[in-house]
C-alpha atoms as a PDB file:
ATOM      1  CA  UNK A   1       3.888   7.267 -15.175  1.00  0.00           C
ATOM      2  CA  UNK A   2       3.480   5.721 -11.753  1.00  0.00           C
ATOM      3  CA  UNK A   3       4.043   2.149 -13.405  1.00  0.00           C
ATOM      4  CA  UNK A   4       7.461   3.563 -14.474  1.00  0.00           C
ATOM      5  CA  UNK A   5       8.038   5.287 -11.067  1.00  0.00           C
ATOM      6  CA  UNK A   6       7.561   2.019  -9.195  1.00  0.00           C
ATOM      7  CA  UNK A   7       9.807   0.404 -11.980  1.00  0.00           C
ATOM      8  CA  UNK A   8      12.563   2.564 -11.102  1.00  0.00           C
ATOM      9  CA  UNK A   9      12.331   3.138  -7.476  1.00  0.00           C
ATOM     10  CA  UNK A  10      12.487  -1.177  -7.647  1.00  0.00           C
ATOM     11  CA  UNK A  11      15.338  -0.366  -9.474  1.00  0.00           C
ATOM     12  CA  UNK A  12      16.856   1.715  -7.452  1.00  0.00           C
ATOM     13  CA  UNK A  13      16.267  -0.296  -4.157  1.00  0.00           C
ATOM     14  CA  UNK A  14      18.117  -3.557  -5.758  1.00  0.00           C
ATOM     15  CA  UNK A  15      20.842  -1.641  -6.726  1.00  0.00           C
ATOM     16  CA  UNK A  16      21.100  -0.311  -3.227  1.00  0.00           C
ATOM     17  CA  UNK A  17      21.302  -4.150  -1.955  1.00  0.00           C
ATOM     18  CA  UNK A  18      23.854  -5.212  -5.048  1.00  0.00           C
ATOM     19  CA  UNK A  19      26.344  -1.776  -3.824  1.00  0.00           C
ATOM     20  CA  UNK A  20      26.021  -3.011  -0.568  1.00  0.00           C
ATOM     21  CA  UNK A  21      27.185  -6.480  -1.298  1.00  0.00           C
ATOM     22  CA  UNK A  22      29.795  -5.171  -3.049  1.00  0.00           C
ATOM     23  CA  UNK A  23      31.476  -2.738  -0.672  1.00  0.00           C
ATOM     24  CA  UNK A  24      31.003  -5.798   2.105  1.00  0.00           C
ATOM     25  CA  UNK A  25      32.899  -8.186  -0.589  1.00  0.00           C
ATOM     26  CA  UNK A  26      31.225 -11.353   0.775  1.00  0.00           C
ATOM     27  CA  UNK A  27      29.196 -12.698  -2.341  1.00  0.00           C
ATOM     28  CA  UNK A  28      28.295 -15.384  -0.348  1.00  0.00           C
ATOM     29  CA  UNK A  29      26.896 -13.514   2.779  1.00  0.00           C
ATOM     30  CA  UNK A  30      25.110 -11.245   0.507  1.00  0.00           C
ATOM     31  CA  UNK A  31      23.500 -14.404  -0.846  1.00  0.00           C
ATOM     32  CA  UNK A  32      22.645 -15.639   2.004  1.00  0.00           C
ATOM     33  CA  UNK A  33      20.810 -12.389   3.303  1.00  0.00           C
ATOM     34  CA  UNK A  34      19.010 -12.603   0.433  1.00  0.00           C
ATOM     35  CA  UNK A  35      17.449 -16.596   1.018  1.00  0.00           C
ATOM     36  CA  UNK A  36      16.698 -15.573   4.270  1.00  0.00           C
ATOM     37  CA  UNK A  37      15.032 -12.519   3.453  1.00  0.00           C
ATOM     38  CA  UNK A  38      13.006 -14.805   0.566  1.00  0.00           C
ATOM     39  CA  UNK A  39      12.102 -17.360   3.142  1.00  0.00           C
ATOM     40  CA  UNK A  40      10.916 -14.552   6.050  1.00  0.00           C
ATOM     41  CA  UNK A  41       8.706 -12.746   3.323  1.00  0.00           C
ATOM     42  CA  UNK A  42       7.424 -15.570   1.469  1.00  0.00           C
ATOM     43  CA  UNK A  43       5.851 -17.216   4.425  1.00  0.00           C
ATOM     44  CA  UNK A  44       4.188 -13.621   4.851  1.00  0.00           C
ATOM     45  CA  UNK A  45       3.067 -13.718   1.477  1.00  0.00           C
ATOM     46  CA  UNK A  46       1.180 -16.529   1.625  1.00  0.00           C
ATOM     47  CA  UNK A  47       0.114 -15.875   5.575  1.00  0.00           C
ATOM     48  CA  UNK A  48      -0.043 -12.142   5.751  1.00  0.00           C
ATOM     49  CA  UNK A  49      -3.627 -11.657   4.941  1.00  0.00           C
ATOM     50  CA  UNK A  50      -4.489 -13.914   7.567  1.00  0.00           C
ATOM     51  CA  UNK A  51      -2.380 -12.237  10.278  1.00  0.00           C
ATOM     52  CA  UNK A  52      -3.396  -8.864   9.577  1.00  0.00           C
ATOM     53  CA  UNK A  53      -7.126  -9.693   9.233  1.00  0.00           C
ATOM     54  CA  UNK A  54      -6.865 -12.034  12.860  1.00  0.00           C
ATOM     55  CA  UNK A  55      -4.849  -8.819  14.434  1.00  0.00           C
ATOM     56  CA  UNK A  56      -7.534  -6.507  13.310  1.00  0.00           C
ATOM     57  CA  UNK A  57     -10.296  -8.853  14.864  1.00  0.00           C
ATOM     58  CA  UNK A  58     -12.067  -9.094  11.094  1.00  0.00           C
ATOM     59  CA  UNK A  59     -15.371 -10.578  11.014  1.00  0.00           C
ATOM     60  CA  UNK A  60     -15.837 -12.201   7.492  1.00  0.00           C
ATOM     61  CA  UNK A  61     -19.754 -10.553   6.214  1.00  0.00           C
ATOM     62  CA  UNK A  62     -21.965 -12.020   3.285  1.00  0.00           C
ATOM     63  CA  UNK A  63     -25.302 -10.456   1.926  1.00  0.00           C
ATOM     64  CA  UNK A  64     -26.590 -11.794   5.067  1.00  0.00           C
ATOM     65  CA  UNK A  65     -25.012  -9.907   7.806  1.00  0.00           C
ATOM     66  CA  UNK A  66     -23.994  -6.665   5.629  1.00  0.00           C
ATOM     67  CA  UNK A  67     -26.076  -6.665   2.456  1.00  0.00           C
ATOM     68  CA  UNK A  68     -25.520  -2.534   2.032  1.00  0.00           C
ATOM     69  CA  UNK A  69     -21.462  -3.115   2.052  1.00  0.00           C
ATOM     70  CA  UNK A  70     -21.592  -6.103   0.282  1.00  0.00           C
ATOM     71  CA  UNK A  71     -23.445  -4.933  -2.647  1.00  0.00           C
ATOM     72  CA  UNK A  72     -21.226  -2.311  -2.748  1.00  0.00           C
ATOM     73  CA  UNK A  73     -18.558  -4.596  -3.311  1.00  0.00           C
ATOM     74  CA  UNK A  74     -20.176  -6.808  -5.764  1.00  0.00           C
ATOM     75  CA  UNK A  75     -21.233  -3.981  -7.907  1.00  0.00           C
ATOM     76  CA  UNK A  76     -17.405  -2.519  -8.326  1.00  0.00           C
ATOM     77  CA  UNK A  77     -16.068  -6.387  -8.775  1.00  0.00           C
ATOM     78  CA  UNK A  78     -18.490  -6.499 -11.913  1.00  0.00           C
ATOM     79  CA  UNK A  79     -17.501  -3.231 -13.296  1.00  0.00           C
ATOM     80  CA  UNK A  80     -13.294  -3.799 -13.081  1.00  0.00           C
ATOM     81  CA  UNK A  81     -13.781  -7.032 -14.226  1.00  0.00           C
ATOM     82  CA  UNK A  82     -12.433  -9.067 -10.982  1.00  0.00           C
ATOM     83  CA  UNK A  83     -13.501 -11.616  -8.964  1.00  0.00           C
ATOM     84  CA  UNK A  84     -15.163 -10.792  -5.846  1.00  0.00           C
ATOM     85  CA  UNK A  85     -13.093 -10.777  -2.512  1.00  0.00           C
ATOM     86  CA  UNK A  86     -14.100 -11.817   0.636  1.00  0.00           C
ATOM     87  CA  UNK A  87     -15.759  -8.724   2.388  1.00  0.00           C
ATOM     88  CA  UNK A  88     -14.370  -8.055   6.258  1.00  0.00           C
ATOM     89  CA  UNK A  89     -16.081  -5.470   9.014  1.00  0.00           C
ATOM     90  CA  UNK A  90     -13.664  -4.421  11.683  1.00  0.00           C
ATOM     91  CA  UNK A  91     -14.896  -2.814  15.156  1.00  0.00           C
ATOM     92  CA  UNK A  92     -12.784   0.764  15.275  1.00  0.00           C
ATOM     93  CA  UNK A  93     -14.670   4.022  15.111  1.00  0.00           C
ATOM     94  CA  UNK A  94     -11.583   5.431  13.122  1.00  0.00           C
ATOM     95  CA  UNK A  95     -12.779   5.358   9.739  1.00  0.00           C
ATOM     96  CA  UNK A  96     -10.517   3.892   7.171  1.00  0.00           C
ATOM     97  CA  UNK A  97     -10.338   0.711   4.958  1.00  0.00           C
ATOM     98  CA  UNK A  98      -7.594  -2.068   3.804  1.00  0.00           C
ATOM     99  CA  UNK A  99      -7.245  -4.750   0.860  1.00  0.00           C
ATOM    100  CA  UNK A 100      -4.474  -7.089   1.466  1.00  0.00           C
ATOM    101  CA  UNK A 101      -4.233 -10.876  -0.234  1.00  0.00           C
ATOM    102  CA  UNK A 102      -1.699 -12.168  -2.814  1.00  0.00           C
ATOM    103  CA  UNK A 103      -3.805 -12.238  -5.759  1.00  0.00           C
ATOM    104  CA  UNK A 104      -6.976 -10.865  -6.795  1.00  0.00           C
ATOM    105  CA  UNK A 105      -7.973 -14.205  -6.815  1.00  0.00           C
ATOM    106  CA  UNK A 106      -6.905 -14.779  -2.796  1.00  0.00           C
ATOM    107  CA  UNK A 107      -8.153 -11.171  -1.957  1.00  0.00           C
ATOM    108  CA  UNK A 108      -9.959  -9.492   0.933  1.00  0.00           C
ATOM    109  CA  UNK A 109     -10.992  -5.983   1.358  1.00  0.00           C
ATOM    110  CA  UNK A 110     -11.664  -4.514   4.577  1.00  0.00           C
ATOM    111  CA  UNK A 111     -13.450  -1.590   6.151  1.00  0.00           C
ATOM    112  CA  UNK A 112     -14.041  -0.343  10.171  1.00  0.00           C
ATOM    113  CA  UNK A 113     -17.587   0.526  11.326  1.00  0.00           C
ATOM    114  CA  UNK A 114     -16.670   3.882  11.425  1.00  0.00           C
ATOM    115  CA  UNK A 115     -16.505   4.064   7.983  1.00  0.00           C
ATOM    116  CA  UNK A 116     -19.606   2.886   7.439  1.00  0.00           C
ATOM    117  CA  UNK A 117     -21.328   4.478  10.134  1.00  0.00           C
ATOM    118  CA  UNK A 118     -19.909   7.932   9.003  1.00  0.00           C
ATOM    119  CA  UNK A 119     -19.653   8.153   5.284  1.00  0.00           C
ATOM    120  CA  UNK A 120     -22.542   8.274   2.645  1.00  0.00           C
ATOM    121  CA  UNK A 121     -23.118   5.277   0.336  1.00  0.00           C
ATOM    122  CA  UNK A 122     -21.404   7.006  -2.464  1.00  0.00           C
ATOM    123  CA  UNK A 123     -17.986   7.532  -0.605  1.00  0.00           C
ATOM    124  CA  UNK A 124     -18.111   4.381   0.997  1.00  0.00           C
ATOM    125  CA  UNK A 125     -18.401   2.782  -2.818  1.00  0.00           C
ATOM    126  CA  UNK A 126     -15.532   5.562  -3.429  1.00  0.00           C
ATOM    127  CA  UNK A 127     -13.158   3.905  -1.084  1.00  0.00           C
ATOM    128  CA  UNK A 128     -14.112   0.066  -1.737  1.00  0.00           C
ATOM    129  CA  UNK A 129     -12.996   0.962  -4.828  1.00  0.00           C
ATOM    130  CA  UNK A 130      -9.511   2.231  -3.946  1.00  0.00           C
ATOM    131  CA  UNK A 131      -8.675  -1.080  -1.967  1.00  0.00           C
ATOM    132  CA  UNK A 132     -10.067  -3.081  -5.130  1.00  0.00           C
ATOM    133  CA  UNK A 133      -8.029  -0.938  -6.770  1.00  0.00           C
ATOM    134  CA  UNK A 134      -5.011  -1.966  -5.115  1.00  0.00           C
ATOM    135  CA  UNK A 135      -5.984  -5.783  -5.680  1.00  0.00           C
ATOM    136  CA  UNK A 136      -6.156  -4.782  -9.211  1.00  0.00           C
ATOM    137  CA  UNK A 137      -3.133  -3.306  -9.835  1.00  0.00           C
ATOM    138  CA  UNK A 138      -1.331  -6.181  -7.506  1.00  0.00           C
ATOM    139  CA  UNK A 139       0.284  -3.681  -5.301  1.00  0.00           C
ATOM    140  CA  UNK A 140       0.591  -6.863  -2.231  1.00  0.00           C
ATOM    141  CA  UNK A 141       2.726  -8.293  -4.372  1.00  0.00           C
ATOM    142  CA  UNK A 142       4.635  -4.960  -5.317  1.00  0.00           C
ATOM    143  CA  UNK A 143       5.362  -4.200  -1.239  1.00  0.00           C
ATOM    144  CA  UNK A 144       5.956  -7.948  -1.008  1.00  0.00           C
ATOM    145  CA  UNK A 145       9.097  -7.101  -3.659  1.00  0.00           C
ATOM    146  CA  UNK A 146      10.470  -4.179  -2.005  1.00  0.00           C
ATOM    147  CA  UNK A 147       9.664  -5.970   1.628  1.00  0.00           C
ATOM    148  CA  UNK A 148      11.721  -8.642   0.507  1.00  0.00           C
ATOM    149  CA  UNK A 149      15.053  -6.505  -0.742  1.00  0.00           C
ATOM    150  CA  UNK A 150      14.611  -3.947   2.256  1.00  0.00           C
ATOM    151  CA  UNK A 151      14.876  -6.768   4.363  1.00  0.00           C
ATOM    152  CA  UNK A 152      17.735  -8.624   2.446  1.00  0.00           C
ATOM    153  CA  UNK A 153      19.381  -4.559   2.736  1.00  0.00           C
ATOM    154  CA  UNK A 154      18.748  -5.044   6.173  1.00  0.00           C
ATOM    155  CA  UNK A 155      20.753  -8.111   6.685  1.00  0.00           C
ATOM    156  CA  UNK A 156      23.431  -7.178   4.513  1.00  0.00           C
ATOM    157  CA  UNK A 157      24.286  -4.214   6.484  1.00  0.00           C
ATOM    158  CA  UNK A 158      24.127  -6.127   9.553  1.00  0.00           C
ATOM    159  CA  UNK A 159      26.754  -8.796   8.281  1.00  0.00           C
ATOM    160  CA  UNK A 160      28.911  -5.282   7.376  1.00  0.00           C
ATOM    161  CA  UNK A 161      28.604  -4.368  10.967  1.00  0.00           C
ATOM    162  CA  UNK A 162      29.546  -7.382  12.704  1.00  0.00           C
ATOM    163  CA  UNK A 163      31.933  -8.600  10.140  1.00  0.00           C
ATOM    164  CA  UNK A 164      33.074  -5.510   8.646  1.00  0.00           C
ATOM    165  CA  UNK A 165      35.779  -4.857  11.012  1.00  0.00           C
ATOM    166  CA  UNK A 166      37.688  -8.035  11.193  1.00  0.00           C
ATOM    167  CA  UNK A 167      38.360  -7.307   7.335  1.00  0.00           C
ATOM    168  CA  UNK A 168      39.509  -4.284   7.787  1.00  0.00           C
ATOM    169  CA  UNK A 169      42.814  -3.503   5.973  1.00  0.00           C
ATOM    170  CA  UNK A 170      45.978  -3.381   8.262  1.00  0.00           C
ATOM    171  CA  UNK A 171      49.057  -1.053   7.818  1.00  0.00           C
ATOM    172  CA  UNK A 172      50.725  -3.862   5.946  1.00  0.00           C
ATOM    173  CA  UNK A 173      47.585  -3.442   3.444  1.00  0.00           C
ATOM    174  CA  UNK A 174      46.824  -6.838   4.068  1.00  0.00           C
ATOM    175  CA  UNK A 175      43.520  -8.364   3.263  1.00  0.00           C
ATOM    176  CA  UNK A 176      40.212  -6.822   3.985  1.00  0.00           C
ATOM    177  CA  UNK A 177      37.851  -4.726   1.973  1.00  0.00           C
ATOM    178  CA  UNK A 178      38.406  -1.834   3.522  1.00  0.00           C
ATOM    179  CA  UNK A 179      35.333  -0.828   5.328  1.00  0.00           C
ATOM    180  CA  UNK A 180      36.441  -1.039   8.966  1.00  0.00           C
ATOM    181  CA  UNK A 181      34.450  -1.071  11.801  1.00  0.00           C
ATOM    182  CA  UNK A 182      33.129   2.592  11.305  1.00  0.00           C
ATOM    183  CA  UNK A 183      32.629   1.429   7.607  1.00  0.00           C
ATOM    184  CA  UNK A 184      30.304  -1.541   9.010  1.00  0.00           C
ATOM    185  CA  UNK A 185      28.430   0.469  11.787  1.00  0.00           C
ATOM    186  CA  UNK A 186      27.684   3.420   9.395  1.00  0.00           C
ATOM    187  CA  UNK A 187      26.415   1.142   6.729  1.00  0.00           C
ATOM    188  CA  UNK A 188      24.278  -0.994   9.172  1.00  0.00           C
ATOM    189  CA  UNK A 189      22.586   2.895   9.878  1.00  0.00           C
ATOM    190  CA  UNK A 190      22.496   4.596   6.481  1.00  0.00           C
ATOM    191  CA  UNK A 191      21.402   1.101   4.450  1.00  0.00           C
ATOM    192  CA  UNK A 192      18.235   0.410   5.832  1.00  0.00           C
ATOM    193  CA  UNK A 193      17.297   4.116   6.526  1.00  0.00           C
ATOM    194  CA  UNK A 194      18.127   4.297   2.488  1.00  0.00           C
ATOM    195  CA  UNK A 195      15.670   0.613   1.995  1.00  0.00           C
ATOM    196  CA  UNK A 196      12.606   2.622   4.130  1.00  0.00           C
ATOM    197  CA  UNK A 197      12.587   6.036   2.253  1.00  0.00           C
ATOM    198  CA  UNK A 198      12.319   3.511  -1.394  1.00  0.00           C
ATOM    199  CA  UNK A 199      10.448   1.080   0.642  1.00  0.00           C
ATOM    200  CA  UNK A 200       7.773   4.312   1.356  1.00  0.00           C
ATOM    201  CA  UNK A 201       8.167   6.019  -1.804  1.00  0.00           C
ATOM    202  CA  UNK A 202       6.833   2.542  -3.351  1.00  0.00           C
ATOM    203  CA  UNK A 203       3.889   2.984  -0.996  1.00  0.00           C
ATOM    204  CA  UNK A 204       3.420   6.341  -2.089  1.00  0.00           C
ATOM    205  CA  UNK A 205       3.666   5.608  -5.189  1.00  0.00           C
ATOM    206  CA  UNK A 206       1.120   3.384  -6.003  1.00  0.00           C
ATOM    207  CA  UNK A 207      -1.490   5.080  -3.884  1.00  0.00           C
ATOM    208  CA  UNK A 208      -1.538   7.599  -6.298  1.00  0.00           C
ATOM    209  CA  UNK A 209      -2.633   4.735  -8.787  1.00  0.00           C
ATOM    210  CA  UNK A 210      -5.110   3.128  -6.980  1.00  0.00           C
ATOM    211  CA  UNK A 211      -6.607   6.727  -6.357  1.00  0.00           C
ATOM    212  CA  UNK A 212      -6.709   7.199 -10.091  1.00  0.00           C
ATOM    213  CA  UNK A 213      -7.768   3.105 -11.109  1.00  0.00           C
ATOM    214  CA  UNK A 214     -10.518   3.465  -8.004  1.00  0.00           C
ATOM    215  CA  UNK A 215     -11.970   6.849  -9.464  1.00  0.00           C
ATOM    216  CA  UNK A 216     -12.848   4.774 -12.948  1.00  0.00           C
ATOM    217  CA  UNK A 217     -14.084   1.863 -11.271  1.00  0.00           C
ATOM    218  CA  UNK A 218     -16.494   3.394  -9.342  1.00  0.00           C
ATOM    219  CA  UNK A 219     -17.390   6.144 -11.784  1.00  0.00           C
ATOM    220  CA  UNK A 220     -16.797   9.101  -9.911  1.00  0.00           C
ATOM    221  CA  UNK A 221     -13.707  10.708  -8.891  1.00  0.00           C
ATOM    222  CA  UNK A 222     -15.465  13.080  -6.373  1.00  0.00           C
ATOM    223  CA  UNK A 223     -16.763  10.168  -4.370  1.00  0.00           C
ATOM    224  CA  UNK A 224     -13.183   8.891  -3.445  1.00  0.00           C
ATOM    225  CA  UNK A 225     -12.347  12.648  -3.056  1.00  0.00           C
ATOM    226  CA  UNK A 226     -14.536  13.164  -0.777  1.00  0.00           C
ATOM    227  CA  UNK A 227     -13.860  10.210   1.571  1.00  0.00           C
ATOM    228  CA  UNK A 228     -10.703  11.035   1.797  1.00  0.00           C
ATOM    229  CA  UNK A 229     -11.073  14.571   3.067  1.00  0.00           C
ATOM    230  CA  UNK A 230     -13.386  13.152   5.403  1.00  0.00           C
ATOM    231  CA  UNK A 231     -11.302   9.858   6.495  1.00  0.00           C
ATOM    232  CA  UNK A 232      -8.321  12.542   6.869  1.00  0.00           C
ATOM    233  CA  UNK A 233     -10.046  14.736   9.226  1.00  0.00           C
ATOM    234  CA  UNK A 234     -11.139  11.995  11.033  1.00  0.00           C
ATOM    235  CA  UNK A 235      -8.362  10.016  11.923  1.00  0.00           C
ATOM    236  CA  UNK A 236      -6.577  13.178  13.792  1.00  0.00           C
ATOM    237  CA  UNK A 237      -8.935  12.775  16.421  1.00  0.00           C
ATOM    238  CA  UNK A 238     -10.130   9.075  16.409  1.00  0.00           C
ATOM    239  CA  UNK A 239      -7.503   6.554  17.476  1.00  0.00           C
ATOM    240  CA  UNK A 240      -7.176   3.585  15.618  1.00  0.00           C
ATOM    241  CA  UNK A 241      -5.725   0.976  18.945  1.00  0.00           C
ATOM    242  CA  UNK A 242      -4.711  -1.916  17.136  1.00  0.00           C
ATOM    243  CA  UNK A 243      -2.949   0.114  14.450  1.00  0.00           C
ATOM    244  CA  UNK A 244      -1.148   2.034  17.424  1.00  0.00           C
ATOM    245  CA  UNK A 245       0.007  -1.633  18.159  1.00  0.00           C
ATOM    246  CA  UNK A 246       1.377  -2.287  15.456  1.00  0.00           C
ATOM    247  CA  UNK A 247       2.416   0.513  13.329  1.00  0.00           C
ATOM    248  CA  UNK A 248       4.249  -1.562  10.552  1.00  0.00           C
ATOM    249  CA  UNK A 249       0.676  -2.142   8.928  1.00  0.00           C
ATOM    250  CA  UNK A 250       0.048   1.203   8.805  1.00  0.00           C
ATOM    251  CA  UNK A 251       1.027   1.603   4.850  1.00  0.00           C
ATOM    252  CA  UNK A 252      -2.325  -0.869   3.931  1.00  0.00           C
ATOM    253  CA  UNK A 253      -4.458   1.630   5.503  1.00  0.00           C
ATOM    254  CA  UNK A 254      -6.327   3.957   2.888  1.00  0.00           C
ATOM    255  CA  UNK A 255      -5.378   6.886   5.261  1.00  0.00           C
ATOM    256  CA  UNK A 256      -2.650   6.879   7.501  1.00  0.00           C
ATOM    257  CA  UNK A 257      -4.477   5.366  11.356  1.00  0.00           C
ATOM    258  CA  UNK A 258      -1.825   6.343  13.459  1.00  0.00           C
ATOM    259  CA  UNK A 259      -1.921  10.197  13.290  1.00  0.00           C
ATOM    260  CA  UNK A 260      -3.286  11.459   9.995  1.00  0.00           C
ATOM    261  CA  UNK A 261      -0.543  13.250   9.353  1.00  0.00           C
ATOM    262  CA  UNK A 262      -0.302  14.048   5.277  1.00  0.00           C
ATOM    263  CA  UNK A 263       2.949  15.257   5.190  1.00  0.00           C
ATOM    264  CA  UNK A 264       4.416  14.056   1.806  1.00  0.00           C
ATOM    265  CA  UNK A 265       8.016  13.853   3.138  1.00  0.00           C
ATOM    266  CA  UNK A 266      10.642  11.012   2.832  1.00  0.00           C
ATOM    267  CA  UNK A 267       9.324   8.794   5.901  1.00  0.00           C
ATOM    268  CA  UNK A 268       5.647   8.966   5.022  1.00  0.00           C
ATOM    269  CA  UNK A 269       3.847   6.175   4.114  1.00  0.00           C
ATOM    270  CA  UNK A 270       1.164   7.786   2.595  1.00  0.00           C
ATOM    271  CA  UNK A 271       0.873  10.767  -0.063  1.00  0.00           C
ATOM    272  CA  UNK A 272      -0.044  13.823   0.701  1.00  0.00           C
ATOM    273  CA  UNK A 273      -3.688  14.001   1.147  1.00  0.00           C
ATOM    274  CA  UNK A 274      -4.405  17.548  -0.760  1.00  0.00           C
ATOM    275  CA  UNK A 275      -2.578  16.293  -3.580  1.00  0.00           C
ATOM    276  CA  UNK A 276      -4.432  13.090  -3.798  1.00  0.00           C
ATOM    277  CA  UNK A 277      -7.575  15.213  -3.379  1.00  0.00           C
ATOM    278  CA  UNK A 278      -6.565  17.480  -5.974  1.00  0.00           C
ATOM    279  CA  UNK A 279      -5.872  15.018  -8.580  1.00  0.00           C
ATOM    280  CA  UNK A 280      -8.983  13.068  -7.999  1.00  0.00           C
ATOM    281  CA  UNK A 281     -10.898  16.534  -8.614  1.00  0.00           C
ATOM    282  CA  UNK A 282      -8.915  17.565 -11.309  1.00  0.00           C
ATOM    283  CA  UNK A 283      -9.954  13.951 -13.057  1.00  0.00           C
ATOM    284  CA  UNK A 284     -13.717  14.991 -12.514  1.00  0.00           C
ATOM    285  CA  UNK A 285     -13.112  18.662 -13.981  1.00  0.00           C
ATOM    286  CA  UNK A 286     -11.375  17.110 -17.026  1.00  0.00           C
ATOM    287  CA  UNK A 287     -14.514  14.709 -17.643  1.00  0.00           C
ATOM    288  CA  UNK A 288     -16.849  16.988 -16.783  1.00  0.00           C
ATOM    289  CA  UNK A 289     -18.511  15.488 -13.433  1.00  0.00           C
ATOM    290  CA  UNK A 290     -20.873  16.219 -10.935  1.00  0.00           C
ATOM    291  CA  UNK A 291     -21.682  14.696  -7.556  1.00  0.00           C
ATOM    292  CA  UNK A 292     -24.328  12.586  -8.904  1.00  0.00           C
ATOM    293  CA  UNK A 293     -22.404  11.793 -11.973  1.00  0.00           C
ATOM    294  CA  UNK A 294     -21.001   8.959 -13.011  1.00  0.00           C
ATOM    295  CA  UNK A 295     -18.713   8.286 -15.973  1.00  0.00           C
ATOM    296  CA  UNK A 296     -19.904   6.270 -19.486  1.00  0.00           C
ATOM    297  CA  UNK A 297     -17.837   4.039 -21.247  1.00  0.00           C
ATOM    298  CA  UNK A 298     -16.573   5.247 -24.295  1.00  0.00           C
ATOM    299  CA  UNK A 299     -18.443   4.998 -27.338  1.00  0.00           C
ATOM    300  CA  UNK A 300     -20.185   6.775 -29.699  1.00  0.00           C
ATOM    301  CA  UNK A 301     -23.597   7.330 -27.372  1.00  0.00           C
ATOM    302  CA  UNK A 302     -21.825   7.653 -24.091  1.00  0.00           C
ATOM    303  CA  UNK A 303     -18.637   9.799 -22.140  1.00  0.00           C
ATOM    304  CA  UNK A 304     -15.355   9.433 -21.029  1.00  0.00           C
ATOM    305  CA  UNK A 305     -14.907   5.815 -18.837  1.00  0.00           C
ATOM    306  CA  UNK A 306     -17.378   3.743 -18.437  1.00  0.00           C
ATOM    307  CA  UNK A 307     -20.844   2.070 -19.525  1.00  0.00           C
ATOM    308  CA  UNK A 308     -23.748   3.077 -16.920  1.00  0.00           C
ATOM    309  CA  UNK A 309     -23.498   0.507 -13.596  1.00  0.00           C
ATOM    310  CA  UNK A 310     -25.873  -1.873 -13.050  1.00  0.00           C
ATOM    311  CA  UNK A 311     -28.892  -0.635 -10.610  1.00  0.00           C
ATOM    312  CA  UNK A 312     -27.896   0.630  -7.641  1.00  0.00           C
ATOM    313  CA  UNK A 313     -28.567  -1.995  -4.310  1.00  0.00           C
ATOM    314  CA  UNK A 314     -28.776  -1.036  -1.391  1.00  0.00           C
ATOM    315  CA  UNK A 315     -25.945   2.271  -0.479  1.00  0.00           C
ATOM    316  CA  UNK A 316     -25.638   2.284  -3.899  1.00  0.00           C
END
């Protein structure tokens, strides 16, 4: 369902930019918002995870420096199947967590010391899971899509405004395509507002997925759960200063870091957090789970997901 939601809300958003170009009439300017918008967010494709990881002050760890975190990681990699990211530890006492990279293959995941000072080994393992999730499922290159056609929107409209006027039609109903000046301003307002709320729904959208791909690769929906409720609470009354700083990064952030707010309304980059809770429980109550449960791999000796893990290292 959420593969078809993000299907159609991609849908959606490039018909948004193809109406636009339209009503503007200038093929050619519409094509040219869209190379530029191409060449802005491929160089942050291929450079992103190295600006947001360098803004955050990331410190790369190995088995040396965090073996408990690290093992963590290594033991989810092996049960999705993936290879293993490079493991970052970022100094905020705001809980929370981030994967970003193009490809699972060019991934890193990310958490703050306040996760790991704060949260048990078994929601810690919940939320590395998430963000491997998201690697996974390839949701950096998903945001990188709709990035790339909000921004190309965002053009667009401004060509409208700037342009837009000179082509408006005159009494004689000469030339022009009509959209005037008001035509040009409105649609440099309205377009991109319309790009952001698809833009976020995207967002939304496949959080819900990596909630629900992160429950079955670490085993246990009511870990994630958990560390959510907990991150949530948390972030209303620890600031997160570099996210503060740059709030356009918010969206990669497990939770939101800037307020915590859950509200699942149009502008919200994140879902609401009792539904997300709620699902991931209702998963456990359909497979039968406990807190010190974790799922089997289906086959005739086992349950519903998963083979047993290998031992448990260190957190684990």
């Amino acid at each position: 369902m959420s593969i078809a939601r993000t299907a159609l809300l991609l849908a959606a958003m490039t018909a948004l930019f193809l109406a636009i170009g339209a009503l503007i009439g200038g093929q050619g300017g519409m094509m040219i918002a869209l190379v530029m918008a191409l060449a802005m967010n491929a160089f942050a494709y291929w450079n992103s995870d190295k600006m947001v990881l360098s803004m955050y002050g990331a410190q790369q760890v190995d088995r040396h420096s965090a073996p408990g975190l690290v093992t963590i990681v290594e033991r989810l990699v092996t049960r999705a199947g993936m290879p293993m990211p490079k493991v970052f530890i970022i100094n905020s006492d705001q809980p929370n967590a981030f994967a970003t990279g193009r490809d699972p293959e060019h991934a890193s995941v990310a958490a703050t010391t306040g996760l790991l000072d704060r949260l048990s080994p078994e929601e810690v393992e919940g939320v590395m899971a998430h963000e491997l999730a998201h690697v996974k499922n390839r949701d950096t290159l998903i945001m990188t899509i709709t990035a790339t056609i909000a921004g190309a929107i965002g053009m667009i409209a401004n060509f409208g405004m700037f342009f837009g006027g000179g082509q408006r039609s005159d009494e004689e109903g000469n030339g022009g395509n009509g959209l005037g000046l008001i035509g040009g301003i409105l649609i440099a307002i309205i377009a991109p507002m319309a790009a952001m709320v698809v833009q976020m729904a995207i967002s939304r959208t496949r959080e819900y997925a990596a909630d629900a791909e992160g429950a079955r690769i670490c085993g246990n929906p009511l870990w994630l759960a958990n560390a959510l409720e907990r991150l949530e609470q948390a972030a209303h009354v620890i600031p997160n200063r570099q996210a503060e700083n740059s709030p356009a990064t918010a969206h990669l952030f497990i939770v939101n870091p800037l307020s915590g707010r859950g509200m699942d309304n149009l502008f919200s980059t994140h879902p609401n957090m009792a539904n997300r809770v709620a699902a991931l429980r209702a998963m456990a109550a359909q497979a039968g789970m406990t807190w010190d449960a974790r799922a089997q791999r289906q086959n005739p000796a086992s349950g519903p997901w998963g083979k047993p893990p290998p031992a448990k290292g260190p957190w684990g």
